[in-house]
N, C-alpha and C. Protein backbone atom coordinates (compact mmCIF):
# COMPACT_ATOMS: atom_id res chain seq x y z
N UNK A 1 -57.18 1.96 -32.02
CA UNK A 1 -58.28 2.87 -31.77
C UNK A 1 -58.32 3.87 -32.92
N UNK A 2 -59.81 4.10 -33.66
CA UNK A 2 -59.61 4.88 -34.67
C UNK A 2 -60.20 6.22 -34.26
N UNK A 3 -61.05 6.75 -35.15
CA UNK A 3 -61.75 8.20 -34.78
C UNK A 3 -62.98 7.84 -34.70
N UNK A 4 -63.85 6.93 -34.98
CA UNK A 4 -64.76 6.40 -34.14
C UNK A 4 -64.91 5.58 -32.74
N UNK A 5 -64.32 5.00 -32.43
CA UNK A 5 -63.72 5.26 -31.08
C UNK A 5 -63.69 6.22 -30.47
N UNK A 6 -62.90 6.76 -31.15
CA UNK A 6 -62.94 8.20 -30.31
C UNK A 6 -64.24 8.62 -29.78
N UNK A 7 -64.42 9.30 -30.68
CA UNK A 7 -66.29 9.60 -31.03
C UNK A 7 -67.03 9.29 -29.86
N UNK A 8 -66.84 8.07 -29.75
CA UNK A 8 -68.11 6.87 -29.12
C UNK A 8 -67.25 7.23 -27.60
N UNK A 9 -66.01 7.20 -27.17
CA UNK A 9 -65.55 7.78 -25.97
C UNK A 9 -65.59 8.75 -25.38
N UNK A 10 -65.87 10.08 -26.05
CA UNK A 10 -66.16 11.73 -26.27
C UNK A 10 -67.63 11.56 -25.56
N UNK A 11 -68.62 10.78 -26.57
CA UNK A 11 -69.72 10.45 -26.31
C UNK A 11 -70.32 10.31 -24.58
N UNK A 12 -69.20 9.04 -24.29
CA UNK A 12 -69.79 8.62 -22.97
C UNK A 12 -69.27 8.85 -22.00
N UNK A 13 -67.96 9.78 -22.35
CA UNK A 13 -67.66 10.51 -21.47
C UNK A 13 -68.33 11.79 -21.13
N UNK A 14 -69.28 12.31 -21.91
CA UNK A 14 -69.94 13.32 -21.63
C UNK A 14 -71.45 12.63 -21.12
N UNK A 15 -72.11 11.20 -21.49
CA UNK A 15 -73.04 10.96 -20.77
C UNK A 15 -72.84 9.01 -20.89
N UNK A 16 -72.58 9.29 -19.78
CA UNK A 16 -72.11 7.36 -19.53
C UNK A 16 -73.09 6.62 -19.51
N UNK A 17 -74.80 7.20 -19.40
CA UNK A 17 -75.84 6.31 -19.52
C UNK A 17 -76.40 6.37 -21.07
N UNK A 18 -75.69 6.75 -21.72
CA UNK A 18 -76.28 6.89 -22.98
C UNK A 18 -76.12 5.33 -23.48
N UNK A 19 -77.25 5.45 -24.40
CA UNK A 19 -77.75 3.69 -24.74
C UNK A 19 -76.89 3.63 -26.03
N UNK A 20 -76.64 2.27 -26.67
CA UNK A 20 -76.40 2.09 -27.42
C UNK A 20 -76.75 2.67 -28.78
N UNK A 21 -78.21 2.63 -28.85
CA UNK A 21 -78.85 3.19 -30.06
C UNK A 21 -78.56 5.07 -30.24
N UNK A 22 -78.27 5.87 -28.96
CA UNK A 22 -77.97 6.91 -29.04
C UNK A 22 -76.59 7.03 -29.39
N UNK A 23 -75.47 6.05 -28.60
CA UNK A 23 -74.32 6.05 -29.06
C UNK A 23 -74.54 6.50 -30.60
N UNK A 24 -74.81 5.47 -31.35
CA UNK A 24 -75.10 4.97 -32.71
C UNK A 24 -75.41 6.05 -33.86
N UNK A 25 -76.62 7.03 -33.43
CA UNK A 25 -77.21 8.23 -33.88
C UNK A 25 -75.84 9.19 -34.07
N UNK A 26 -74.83 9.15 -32.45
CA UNK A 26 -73.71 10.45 -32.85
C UNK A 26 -72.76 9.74 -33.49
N UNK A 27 -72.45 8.59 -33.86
CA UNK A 27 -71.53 8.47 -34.74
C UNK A 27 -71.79 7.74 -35.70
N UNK A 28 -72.95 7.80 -36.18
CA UNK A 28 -73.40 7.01 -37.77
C UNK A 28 -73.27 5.49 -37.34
N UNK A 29 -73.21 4.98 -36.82
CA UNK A 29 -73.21 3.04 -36.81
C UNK A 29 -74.61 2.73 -35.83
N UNK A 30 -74.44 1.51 -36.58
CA UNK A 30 -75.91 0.56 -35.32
C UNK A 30 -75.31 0.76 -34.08
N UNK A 31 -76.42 0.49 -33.83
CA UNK A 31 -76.47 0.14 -32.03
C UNK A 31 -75.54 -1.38 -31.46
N UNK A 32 -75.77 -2.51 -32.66
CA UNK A 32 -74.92 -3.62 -32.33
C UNK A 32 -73.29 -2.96 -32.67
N UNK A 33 -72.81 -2.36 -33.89
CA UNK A 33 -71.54 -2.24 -34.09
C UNK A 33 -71.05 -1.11 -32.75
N UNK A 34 -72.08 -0.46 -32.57
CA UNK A 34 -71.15 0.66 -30.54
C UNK A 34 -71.04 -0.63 -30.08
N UNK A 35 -72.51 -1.60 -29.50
CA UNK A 35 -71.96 -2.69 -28.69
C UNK A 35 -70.69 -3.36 -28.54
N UNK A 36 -70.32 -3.75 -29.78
CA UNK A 36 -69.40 -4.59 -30.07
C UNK A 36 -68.18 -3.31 -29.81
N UNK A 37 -68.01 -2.12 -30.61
CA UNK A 37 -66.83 -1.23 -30.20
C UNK A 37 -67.02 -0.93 -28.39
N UNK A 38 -67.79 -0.78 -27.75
CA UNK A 38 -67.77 -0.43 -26.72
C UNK A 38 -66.98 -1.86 -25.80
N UNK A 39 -67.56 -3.22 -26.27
CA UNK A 39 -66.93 -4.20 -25.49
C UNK A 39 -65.36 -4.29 -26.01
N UNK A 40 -65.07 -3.88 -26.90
CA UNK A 40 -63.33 -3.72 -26.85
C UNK A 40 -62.89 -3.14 -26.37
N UNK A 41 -63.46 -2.11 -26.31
CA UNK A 41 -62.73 -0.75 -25.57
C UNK A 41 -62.65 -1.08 -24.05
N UNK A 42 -63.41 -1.98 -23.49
CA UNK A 42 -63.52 -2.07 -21.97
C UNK A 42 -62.59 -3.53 -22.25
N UNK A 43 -62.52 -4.08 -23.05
CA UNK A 43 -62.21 -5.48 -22.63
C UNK A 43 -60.77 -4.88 -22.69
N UNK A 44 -60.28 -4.26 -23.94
CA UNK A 44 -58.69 -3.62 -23.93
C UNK A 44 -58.11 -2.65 -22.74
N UNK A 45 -59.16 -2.20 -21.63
CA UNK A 45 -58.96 -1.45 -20.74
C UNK A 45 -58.46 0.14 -21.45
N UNK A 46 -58.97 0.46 -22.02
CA UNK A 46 -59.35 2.01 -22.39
C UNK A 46 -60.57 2.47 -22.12
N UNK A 47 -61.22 2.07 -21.57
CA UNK A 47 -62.73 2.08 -20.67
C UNK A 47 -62.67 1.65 -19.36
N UNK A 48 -62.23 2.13 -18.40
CA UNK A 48 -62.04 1.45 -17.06
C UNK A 48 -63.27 1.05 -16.21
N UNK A 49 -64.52 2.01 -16.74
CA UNK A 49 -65.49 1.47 -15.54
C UNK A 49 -66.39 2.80 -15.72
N UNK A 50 -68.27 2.80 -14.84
CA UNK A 50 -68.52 4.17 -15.08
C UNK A 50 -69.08 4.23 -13.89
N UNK A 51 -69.68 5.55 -13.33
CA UNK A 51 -69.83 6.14 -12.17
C UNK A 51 -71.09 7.48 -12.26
N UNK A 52 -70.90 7.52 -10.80
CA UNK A 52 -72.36 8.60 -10.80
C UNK A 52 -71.28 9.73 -10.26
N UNK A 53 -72.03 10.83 -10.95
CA UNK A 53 -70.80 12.07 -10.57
C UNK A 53 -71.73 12.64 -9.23
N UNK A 54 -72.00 12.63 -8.15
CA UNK A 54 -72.20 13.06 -7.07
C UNK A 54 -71.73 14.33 -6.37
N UNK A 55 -72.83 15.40 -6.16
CA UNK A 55 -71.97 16.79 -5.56
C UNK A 55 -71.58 16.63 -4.09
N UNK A 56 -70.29 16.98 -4.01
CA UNK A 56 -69.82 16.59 -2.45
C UNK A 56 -70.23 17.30 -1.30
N UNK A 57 -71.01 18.13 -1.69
CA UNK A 57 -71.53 18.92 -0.40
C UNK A 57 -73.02 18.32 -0.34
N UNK A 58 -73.50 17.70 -1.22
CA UNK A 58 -75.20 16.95 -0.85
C UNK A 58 -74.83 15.99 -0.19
N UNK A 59 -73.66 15.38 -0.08
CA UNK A 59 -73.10 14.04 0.68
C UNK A 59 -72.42 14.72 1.76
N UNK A 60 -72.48 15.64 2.19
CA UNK A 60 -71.94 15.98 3.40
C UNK A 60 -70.21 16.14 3.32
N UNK A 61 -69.73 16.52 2.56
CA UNK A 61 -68.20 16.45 2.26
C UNK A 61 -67.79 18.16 1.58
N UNK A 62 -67.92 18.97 2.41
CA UNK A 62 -68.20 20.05 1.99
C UNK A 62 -66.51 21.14 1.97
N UNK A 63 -65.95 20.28 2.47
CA UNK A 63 -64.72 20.86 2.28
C UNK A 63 -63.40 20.17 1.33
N UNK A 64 -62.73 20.72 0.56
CA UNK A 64 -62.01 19.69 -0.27
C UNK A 64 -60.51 20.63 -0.42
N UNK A 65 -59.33 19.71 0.23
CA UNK A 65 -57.75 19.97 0.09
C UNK A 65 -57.36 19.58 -0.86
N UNK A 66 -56.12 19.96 -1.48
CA UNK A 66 -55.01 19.32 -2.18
C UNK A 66 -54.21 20.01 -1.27
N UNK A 67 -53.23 18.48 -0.84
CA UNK A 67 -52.35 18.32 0.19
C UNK A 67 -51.07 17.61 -0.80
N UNK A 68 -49.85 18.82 -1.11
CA UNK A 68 -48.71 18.47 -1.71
C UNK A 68 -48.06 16.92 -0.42
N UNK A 69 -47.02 15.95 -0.58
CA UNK A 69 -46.50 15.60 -0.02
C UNK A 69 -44.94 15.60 -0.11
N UNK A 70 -44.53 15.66 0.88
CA UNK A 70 -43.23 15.53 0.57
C UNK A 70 -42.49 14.15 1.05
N UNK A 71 -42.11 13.40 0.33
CA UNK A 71 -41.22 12.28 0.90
C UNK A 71 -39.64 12.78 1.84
N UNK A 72 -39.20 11.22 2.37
CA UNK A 72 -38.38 10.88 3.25
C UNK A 72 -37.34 10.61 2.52
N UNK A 73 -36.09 11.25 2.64
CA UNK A 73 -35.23 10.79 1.35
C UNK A 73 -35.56 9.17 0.95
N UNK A 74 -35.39 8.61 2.08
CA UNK A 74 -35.40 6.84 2.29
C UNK A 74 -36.77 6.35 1.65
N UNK A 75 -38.08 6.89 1.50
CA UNK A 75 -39.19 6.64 1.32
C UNK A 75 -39.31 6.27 -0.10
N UNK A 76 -40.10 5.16 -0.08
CA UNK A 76 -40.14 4.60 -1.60
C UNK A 76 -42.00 4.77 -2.36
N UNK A 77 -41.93 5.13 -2.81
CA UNK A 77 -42.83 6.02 -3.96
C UNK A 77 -44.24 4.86 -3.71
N UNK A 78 -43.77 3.89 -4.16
CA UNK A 78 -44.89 2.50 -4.74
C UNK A 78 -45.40 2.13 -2.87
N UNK A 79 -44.80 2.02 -1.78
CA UNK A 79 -45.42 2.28 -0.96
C UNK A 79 -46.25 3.00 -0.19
N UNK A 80 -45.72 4.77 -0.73
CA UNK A 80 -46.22 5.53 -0.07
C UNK A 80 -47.44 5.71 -0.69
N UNK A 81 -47.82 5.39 -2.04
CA UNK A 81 -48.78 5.48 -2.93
C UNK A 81 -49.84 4.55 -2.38
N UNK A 82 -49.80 3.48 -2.01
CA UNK A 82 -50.55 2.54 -1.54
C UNK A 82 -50.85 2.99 -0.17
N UNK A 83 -50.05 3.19 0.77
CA UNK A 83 -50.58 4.34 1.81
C UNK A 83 -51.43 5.19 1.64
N UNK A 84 -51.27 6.32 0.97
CA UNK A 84 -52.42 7.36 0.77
C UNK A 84 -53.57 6.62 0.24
N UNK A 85 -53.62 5.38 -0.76
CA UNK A 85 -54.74 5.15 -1.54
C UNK A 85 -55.80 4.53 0.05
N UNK A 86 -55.21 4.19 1.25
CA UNK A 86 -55.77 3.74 2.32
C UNK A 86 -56.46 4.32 3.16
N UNK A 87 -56.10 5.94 2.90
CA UNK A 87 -56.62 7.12 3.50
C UNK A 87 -58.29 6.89 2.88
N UNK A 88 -59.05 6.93 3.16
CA UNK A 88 -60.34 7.07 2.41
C UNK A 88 -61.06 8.11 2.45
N UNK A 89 -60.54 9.40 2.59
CA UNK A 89 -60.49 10.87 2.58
C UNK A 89 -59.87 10.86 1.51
N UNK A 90 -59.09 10.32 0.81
CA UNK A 90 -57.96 10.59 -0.35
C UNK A 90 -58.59 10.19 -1.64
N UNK A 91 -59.76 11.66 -2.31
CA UNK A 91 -59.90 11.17 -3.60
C UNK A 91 -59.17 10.76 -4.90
N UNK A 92 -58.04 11.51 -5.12
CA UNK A 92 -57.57 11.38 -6.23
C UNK A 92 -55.53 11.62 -5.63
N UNK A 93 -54.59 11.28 -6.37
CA UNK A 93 -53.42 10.60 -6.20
C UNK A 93 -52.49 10.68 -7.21
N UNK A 94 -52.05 11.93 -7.34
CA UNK A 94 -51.03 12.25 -8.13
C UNK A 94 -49.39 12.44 -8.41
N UNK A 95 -48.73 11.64 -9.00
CA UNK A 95 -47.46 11.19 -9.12
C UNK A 95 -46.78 12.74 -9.48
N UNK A 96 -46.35 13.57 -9.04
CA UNK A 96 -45.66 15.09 -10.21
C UNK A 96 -44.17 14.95 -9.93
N UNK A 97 -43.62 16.26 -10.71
CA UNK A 97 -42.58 16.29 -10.93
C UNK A 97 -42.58 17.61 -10.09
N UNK A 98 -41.25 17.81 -9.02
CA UNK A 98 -40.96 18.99 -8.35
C UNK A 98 -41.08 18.72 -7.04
N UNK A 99 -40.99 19.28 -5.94
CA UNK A 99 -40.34 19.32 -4.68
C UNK A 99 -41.41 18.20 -4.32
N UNK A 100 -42.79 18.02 -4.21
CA UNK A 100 -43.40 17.13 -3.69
C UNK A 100 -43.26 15.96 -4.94
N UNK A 101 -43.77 14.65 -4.10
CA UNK A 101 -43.69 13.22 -5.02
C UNK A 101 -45.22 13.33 -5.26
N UNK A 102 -46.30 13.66 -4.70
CA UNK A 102 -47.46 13.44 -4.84
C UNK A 102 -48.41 14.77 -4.72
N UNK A 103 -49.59 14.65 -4.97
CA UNK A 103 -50.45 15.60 -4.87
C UNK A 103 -51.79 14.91 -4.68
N UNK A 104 -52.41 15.24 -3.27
CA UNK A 104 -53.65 14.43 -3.15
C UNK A 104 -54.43 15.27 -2.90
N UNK A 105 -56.14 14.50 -3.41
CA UNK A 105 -57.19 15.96 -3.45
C UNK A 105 -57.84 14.95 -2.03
N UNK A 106 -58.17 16.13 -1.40
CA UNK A 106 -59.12 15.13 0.00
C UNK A 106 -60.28 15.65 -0.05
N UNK A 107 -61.50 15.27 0.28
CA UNK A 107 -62.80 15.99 0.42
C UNK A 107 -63.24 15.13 2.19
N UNK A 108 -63.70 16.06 3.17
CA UNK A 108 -64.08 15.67 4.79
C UNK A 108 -65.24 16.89 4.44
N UNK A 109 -65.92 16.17 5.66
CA UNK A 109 -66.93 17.31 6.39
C UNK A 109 -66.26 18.80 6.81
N UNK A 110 -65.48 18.82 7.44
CA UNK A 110 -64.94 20.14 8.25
C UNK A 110 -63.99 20.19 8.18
N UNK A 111 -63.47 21.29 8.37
CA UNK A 111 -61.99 21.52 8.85
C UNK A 111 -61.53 21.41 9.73
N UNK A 112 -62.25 20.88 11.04
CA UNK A 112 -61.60 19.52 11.84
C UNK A 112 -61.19 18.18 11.54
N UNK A 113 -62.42 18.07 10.59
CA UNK A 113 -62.04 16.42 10.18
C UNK A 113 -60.61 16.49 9.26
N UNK A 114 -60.28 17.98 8.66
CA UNK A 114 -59.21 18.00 7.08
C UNK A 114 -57.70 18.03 8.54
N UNK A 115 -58.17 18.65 9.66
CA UNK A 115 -57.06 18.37 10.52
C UNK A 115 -56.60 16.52 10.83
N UNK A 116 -57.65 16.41 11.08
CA UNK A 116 -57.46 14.78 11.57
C UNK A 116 -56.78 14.28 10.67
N UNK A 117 -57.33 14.47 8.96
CA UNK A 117 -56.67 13.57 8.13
C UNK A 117 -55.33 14.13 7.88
N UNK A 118 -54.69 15.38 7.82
CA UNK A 118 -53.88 15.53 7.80
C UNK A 118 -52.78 15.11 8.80
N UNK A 119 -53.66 14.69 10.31
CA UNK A 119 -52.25 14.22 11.22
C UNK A 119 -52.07 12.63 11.11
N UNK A 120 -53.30 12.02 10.42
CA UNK A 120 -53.02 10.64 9.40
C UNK A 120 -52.19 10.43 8.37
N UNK A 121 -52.42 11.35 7.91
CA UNK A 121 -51.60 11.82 6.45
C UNK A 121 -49.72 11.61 6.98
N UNK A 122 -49.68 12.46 7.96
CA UNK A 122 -48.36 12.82 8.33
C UNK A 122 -47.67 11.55 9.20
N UNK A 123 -48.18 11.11 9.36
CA UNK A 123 -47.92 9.43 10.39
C UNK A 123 -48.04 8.83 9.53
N UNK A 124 -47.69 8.94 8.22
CA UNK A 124 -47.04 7.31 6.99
C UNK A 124 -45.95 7.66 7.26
N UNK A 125 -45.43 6.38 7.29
CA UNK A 125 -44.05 6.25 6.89
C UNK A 125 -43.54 6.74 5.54
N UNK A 126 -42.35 7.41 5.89
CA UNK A 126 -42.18 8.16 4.17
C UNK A 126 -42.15 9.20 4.12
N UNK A 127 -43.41 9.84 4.69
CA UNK A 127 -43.79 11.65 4.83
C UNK A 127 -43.00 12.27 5.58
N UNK A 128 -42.50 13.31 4.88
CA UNK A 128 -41.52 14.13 5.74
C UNK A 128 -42.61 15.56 5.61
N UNK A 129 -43.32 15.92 5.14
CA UNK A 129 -44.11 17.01 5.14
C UNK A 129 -44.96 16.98 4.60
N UNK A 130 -46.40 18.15 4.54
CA UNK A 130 -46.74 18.15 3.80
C UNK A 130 -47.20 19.49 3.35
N UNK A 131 -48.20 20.25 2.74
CA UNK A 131 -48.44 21.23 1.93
C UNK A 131 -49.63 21.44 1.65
N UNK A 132 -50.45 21.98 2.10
CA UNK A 132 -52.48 22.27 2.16
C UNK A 132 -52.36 23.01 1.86
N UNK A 133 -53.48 23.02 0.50
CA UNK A 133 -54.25 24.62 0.02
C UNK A 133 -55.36 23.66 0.44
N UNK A 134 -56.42 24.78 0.96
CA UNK A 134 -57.92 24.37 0.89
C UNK A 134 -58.27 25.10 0.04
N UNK A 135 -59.30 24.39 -0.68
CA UNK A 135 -60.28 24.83 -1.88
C UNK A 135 -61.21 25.86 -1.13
N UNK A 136 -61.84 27.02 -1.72
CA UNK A 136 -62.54 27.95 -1.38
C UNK A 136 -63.61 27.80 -2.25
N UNK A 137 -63.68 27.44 -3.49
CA UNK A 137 -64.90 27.00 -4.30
C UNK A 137 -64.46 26.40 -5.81
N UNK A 138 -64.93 25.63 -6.35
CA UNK A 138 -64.85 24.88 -7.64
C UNK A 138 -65.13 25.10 -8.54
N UNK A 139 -64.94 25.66 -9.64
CA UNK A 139 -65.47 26.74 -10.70
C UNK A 139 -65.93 25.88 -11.88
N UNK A 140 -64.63 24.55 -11.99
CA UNK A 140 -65.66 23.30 -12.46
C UNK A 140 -64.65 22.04 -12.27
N UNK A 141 -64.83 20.87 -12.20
CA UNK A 141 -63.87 19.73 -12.27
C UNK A 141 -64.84 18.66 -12.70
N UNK A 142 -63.70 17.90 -13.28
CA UNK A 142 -64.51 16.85 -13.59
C UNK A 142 -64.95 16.40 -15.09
N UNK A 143 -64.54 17.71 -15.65
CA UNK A 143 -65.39 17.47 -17.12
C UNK A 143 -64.48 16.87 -17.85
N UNK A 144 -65.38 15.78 -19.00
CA UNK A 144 -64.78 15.42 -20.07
C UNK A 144 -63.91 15.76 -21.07
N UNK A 145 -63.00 15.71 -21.40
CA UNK A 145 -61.98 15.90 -21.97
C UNK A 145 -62.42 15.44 -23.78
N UNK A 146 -63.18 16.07 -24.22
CA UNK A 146 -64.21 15.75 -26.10
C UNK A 146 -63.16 15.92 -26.75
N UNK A 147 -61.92 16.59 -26.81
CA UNK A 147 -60.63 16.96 -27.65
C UNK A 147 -60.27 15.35 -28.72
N UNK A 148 -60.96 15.19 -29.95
CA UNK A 148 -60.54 13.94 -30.67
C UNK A 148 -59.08 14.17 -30.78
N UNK A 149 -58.01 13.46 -30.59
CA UNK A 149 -56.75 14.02 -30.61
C UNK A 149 -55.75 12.76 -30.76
N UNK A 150 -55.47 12.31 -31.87
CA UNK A 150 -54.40 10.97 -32.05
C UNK A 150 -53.92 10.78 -33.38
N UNK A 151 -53.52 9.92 -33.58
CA UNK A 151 -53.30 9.57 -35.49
C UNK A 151 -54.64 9.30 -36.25
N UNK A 152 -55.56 9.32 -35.58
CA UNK A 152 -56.50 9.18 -36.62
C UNK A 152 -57.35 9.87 -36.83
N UNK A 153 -57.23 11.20 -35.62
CA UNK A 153 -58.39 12.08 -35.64
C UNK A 153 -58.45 13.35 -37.03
């Protein structure tokens, strides 16, 4: 991956419907040479896939946790991970370092429903506790990360 690459990733990470020929304009090449860099980049899996960024409160999901977990001494990581990914309250799934093994962001309707999932949450096998902050408001998430930053930048 060079610094055009980059470029062209910066790019569509800041707008994933951008066409080829616009690709092309921000980093000096045709529209066929993004094509062709863009199908490596996905075929090499440094492009995983793209998406509609959706606000969670127009979808009715107006409340959003990060719920630390704590494992079972006995509890093994690669299961419990596949557990939470089953929760479908469980947006995002984080491996850290320090008293919890994980850190999961949840988004529900209410704070009844963030109860429910939490007494789901707590009935895996594995979980010995867990740890809720509720979010009070989002100041921003989500954004692209434009920082060109490697050996070639």
């Amino acid at each position: 991956m060079d610094a055009l690459d980059r470029q062209i990733i910066a790019a569509l990470r800041a707008n994933g419907r951008a066409t080829y020929a616009d690709l092309g304009r921000k980093v000096g090449l045709s529209a066929s040479a993004v094509h062709e860099r863009v199908g490596k980049l996905e075929a090499t899996g440094v492009i995983t896939g793209y998406h509609a960024v959706v606000d969670p409160s127009a979808v009715g999901l107006g409340v959003t946790a990060l719920i630390g977990v704590h494992p079972t001494d006995t509890a093994d990581d690669d299961d419990l991970a596949v557990a939470l990914g089953e929760l479908i309250e469980v947006e995002s799934c984080y491996r850290v370092a320090g008293d919890e093994s994980f850190i999961v962001k949840v988004r529900v309707a209410t704070v009844d429903d963030l109860e429910r999932s939490l007494g789901r949450l707590r009935r895996i096998p594995g979980v010995a506790r867990t740890r809720t902050t509720v979010v009070l408001s989002t100041r921003f998430e989500g954004r692209p990360n434009t920082a060109t930053t490697g050996p070639d930048a």
